[in-house]
C-alpha atoms as a PDB file:
ATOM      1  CA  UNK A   1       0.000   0.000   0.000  1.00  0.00           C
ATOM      2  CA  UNK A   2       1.262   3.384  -0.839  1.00  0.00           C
ATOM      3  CA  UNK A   3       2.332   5.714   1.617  1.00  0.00           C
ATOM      4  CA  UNK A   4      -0.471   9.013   2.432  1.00  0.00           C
ATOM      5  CA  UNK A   5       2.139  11.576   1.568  1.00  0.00           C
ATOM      6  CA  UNK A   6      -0.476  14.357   2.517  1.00  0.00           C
ATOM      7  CA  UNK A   7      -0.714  13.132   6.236  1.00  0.00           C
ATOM      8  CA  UNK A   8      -0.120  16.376   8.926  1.00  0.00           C
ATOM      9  CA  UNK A   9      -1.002  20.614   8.529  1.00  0.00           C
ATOM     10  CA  UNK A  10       0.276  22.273   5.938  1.00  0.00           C
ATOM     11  CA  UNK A  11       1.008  26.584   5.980  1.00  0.00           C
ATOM     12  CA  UNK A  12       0.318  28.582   3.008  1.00  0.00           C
ATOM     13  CA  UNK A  13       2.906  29.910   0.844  1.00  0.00           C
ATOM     14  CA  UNK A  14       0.772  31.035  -1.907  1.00  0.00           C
ATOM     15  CA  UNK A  15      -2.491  30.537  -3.075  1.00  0.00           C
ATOM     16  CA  UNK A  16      -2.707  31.906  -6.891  1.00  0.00           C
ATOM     17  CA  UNK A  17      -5.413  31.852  -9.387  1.00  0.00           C
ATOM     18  CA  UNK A  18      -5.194  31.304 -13.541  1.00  0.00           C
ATOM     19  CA  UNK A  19      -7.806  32.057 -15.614  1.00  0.00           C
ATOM     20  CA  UNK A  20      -7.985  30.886 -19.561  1.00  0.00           C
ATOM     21  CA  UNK A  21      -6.943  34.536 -20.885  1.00  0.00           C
ATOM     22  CA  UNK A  22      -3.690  33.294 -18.475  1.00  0.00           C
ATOM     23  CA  UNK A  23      -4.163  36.281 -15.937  1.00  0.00           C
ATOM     24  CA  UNK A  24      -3.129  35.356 -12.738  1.00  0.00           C
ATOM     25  CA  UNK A  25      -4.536  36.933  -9.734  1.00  0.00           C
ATOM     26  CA  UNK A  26      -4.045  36.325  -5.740  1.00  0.00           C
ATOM     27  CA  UNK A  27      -7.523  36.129  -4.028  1.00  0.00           C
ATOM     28  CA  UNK A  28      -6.737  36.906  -0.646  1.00  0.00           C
ATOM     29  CA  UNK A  29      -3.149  39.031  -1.533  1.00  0.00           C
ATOM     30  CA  UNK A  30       0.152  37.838  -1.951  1.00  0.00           C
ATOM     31  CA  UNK A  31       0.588  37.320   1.439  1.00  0.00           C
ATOM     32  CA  UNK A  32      -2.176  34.938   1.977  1.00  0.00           C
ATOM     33  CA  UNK A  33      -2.258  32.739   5.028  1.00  0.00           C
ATOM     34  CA  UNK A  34      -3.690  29.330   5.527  1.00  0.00           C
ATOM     35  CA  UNK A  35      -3.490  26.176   6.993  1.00  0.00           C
ATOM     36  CA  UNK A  36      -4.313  22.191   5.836  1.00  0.00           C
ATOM     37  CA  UNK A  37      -4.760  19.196   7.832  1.00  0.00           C
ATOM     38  CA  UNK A  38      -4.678  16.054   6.864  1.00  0.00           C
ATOM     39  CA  UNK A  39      -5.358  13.141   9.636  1.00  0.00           C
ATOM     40  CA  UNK A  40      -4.253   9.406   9.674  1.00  0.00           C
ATOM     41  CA  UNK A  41      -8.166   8.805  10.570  1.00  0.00           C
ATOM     42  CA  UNK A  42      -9.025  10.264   7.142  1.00  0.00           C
ATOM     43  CA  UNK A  43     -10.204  13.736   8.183  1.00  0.00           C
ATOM     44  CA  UNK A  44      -8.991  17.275   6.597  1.00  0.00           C
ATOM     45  CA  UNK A  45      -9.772  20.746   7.230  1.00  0.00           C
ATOM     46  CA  UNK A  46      -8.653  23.978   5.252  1.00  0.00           C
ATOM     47  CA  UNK A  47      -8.661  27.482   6.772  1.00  0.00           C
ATOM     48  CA  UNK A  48      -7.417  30.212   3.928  1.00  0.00           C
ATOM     49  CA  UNK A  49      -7.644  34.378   5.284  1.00  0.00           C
ATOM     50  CA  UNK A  50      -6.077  37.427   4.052  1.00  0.00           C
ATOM     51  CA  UNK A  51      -2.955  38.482   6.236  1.00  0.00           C
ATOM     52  CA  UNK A  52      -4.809  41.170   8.243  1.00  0.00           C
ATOM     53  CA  UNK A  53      -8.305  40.786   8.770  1.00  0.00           C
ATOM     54  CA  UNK A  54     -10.085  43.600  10.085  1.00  0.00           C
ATOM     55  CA  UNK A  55     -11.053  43.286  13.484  1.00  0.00           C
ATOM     56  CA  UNK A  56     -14.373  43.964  14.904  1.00  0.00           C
ATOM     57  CA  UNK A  57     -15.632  46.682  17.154  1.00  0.00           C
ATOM     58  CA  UNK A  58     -17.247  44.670  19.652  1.00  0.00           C
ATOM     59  CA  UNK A  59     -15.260  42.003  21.316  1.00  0.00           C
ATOM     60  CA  UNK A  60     -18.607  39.965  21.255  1.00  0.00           C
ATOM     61  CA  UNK A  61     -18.233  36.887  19.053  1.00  0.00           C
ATOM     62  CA  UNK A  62     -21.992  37.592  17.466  1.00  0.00           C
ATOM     63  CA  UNK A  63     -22.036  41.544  17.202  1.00  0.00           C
ATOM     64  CA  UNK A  64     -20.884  42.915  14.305  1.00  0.00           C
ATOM     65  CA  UNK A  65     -21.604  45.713  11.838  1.00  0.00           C
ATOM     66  CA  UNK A  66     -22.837  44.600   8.541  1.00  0.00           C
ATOM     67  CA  UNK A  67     -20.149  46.520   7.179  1.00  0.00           C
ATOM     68  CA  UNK A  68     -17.593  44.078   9.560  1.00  0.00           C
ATOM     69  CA  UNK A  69     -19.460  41.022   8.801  1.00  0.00           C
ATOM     70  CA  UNK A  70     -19.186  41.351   5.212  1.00  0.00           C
ATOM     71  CA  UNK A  71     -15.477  41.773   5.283  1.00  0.00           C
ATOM     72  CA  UNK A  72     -14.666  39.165   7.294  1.00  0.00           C
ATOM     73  CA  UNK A  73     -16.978  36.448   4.849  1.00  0.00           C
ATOM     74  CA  UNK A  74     -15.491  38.697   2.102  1.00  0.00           C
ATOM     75  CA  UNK A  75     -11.249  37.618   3.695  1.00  0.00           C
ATOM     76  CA  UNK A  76     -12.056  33.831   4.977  1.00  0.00           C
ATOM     77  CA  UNK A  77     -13.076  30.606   3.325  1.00  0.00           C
ATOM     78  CA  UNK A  78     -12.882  27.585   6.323  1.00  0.00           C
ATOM     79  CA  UNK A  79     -13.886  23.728   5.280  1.00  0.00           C
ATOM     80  CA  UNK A  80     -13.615  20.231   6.421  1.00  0.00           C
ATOM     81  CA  UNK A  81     -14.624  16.900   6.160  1.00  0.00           C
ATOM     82  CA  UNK A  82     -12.860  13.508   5.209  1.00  0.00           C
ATOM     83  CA  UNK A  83     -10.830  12.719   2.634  1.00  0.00           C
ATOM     84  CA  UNK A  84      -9.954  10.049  -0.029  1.00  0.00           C
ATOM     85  CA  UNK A  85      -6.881   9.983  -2.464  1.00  0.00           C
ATOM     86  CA  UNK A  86      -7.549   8.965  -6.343  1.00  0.00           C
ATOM     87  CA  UNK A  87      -4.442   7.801  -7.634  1.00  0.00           C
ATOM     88  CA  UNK A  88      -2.807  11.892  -8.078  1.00  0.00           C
ATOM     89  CA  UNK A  89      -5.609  13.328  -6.788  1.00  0.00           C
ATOM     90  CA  UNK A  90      -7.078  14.107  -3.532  1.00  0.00           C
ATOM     91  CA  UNK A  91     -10.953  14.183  -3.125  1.00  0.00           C
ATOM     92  CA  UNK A  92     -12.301  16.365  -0.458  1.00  0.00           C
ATOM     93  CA  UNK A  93     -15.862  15.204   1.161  1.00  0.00           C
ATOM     94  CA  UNK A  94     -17.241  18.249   2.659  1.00  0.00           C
ATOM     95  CA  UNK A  95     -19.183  18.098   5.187  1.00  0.00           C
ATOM     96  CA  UNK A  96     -19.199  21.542   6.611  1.00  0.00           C
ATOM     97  CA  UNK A  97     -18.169  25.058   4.586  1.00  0.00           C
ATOM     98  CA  UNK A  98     -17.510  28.516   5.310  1.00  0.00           C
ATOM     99  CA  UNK A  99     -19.469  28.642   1.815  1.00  0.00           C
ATOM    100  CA  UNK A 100     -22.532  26.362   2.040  1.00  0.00           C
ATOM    101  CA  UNK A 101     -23.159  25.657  -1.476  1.00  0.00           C
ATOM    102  CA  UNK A 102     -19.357  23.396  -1.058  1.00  0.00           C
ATOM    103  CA  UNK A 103     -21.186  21.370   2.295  1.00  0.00           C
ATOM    104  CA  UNK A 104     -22.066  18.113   1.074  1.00  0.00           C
ATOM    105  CA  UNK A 105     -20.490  18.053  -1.771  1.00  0.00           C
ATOM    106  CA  UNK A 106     -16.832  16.894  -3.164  1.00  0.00           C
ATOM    107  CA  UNK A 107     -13.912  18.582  -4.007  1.00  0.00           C
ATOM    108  CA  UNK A 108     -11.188  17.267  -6.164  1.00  0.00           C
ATOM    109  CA  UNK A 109      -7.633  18.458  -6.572  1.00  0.00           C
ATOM    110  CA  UNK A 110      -4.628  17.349  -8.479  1.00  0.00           C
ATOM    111  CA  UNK A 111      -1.858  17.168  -5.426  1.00  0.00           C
ATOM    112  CA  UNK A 112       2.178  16.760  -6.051  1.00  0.00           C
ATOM    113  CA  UNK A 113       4.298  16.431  -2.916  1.00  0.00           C
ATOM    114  CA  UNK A 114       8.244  16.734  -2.704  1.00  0.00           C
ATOM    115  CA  UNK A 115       9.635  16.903   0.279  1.00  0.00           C
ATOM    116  CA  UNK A 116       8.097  19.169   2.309  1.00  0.00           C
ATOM    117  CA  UNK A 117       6.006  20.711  -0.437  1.00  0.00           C
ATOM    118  CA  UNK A 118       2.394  20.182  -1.040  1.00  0.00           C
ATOM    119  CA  UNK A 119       1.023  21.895  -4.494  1.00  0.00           C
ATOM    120  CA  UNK A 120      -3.228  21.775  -4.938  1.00  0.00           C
ATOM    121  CA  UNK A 121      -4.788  22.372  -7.890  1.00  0.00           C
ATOM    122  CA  UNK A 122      -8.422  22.747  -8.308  1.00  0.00           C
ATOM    123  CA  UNK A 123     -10.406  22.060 -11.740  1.00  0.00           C
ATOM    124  CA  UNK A 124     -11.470  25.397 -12.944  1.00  0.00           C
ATOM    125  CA  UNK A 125     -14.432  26.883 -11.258  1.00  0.00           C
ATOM    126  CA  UNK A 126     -15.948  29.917 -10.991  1.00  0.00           C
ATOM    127  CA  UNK A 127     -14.875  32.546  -8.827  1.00  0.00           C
ATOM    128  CA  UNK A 128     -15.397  36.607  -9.545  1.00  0.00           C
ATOM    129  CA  UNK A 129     -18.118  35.555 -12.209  1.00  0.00           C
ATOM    130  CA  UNK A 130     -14.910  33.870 -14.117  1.00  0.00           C
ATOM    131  CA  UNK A 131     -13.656  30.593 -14.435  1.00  0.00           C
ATOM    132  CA  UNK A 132     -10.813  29.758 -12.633  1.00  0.00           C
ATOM    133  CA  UNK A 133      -7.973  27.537 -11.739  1.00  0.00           C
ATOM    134  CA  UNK A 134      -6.738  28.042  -8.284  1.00  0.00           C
ATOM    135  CA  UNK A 135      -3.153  26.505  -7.408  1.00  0.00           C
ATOM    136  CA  UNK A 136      -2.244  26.630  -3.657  1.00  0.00           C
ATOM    137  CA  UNK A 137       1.397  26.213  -2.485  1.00  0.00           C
ATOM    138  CA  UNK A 138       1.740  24.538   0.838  1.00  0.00           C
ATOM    139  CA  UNK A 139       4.935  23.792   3.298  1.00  0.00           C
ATOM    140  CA  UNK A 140       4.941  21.206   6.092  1.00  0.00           C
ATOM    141  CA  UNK A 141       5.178  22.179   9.817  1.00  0.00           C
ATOM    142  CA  UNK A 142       4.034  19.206  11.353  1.00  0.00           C
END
């Protein structure tokens, strides 16, 4: 059986996206941060936010301007679930999303892995009203 290269977290290096004209763009900045876990019991969860989110008025977790609420859905995309790998690909079974059309439903990405690299590439897929590919750079901490 083949080794689960993708086992432990992950930190963002970059997160980039391609569209067909070939114009790249950075969603969350060039200085995106993130973070991917990958368990031995087959779980995963992805956290992606821009490098300084704006922080609220109110300490109160559920207070919140609309103007501050907006923002922060506008700088932070969270999922999880379990996962499954498909020869060079992993599948991601969501089960919960920061973005609730993605619950339920699965993700797939092409993944490479050397050394303590992890490259994800998604299919393309619509983000800003274009079609998209997104290709996320990881390094491994743990």
């Amino acid at each position: 059986m083949e080794q689960n290269q993708l086992l432990g977290t992950w930190k963002l290096i970059s997160w980039v996206n391609h569209n067909a004209n070939g114009i790249v763009t950075f969603p969350f900045g060039e200085d995106a941060q993130g973070r991917i876990i990958y368990s031995t019991q087959g779980y995963m969860s992805v956290c992606l936010t821009t490098k300084n989110q704006s922080h609220f008025e109110s300490d109160d977790l559920f207070c919140g301007s609309l103007e501050e609420k907006r923002n922060a859905a506008e700088s932070f995309v969270f999922y999880c679930g379990t996962y499954e790998i498909d020869g060079n690909h992993v599948v991601h079974h969501i089960e919960l999303s920061s973005f609730a059309n993605w619950s339920g439903t699965d993700l797939k990405r092409l993944y490479v892995v050397k050394e303590d690299r992890l490259i994800l590439q998604t299919s393309p897929q619509l983000m800003n009203g274009t079609a998209q590919t997104a290709e996320l750079k990881w390094e491994r901490i743990l």
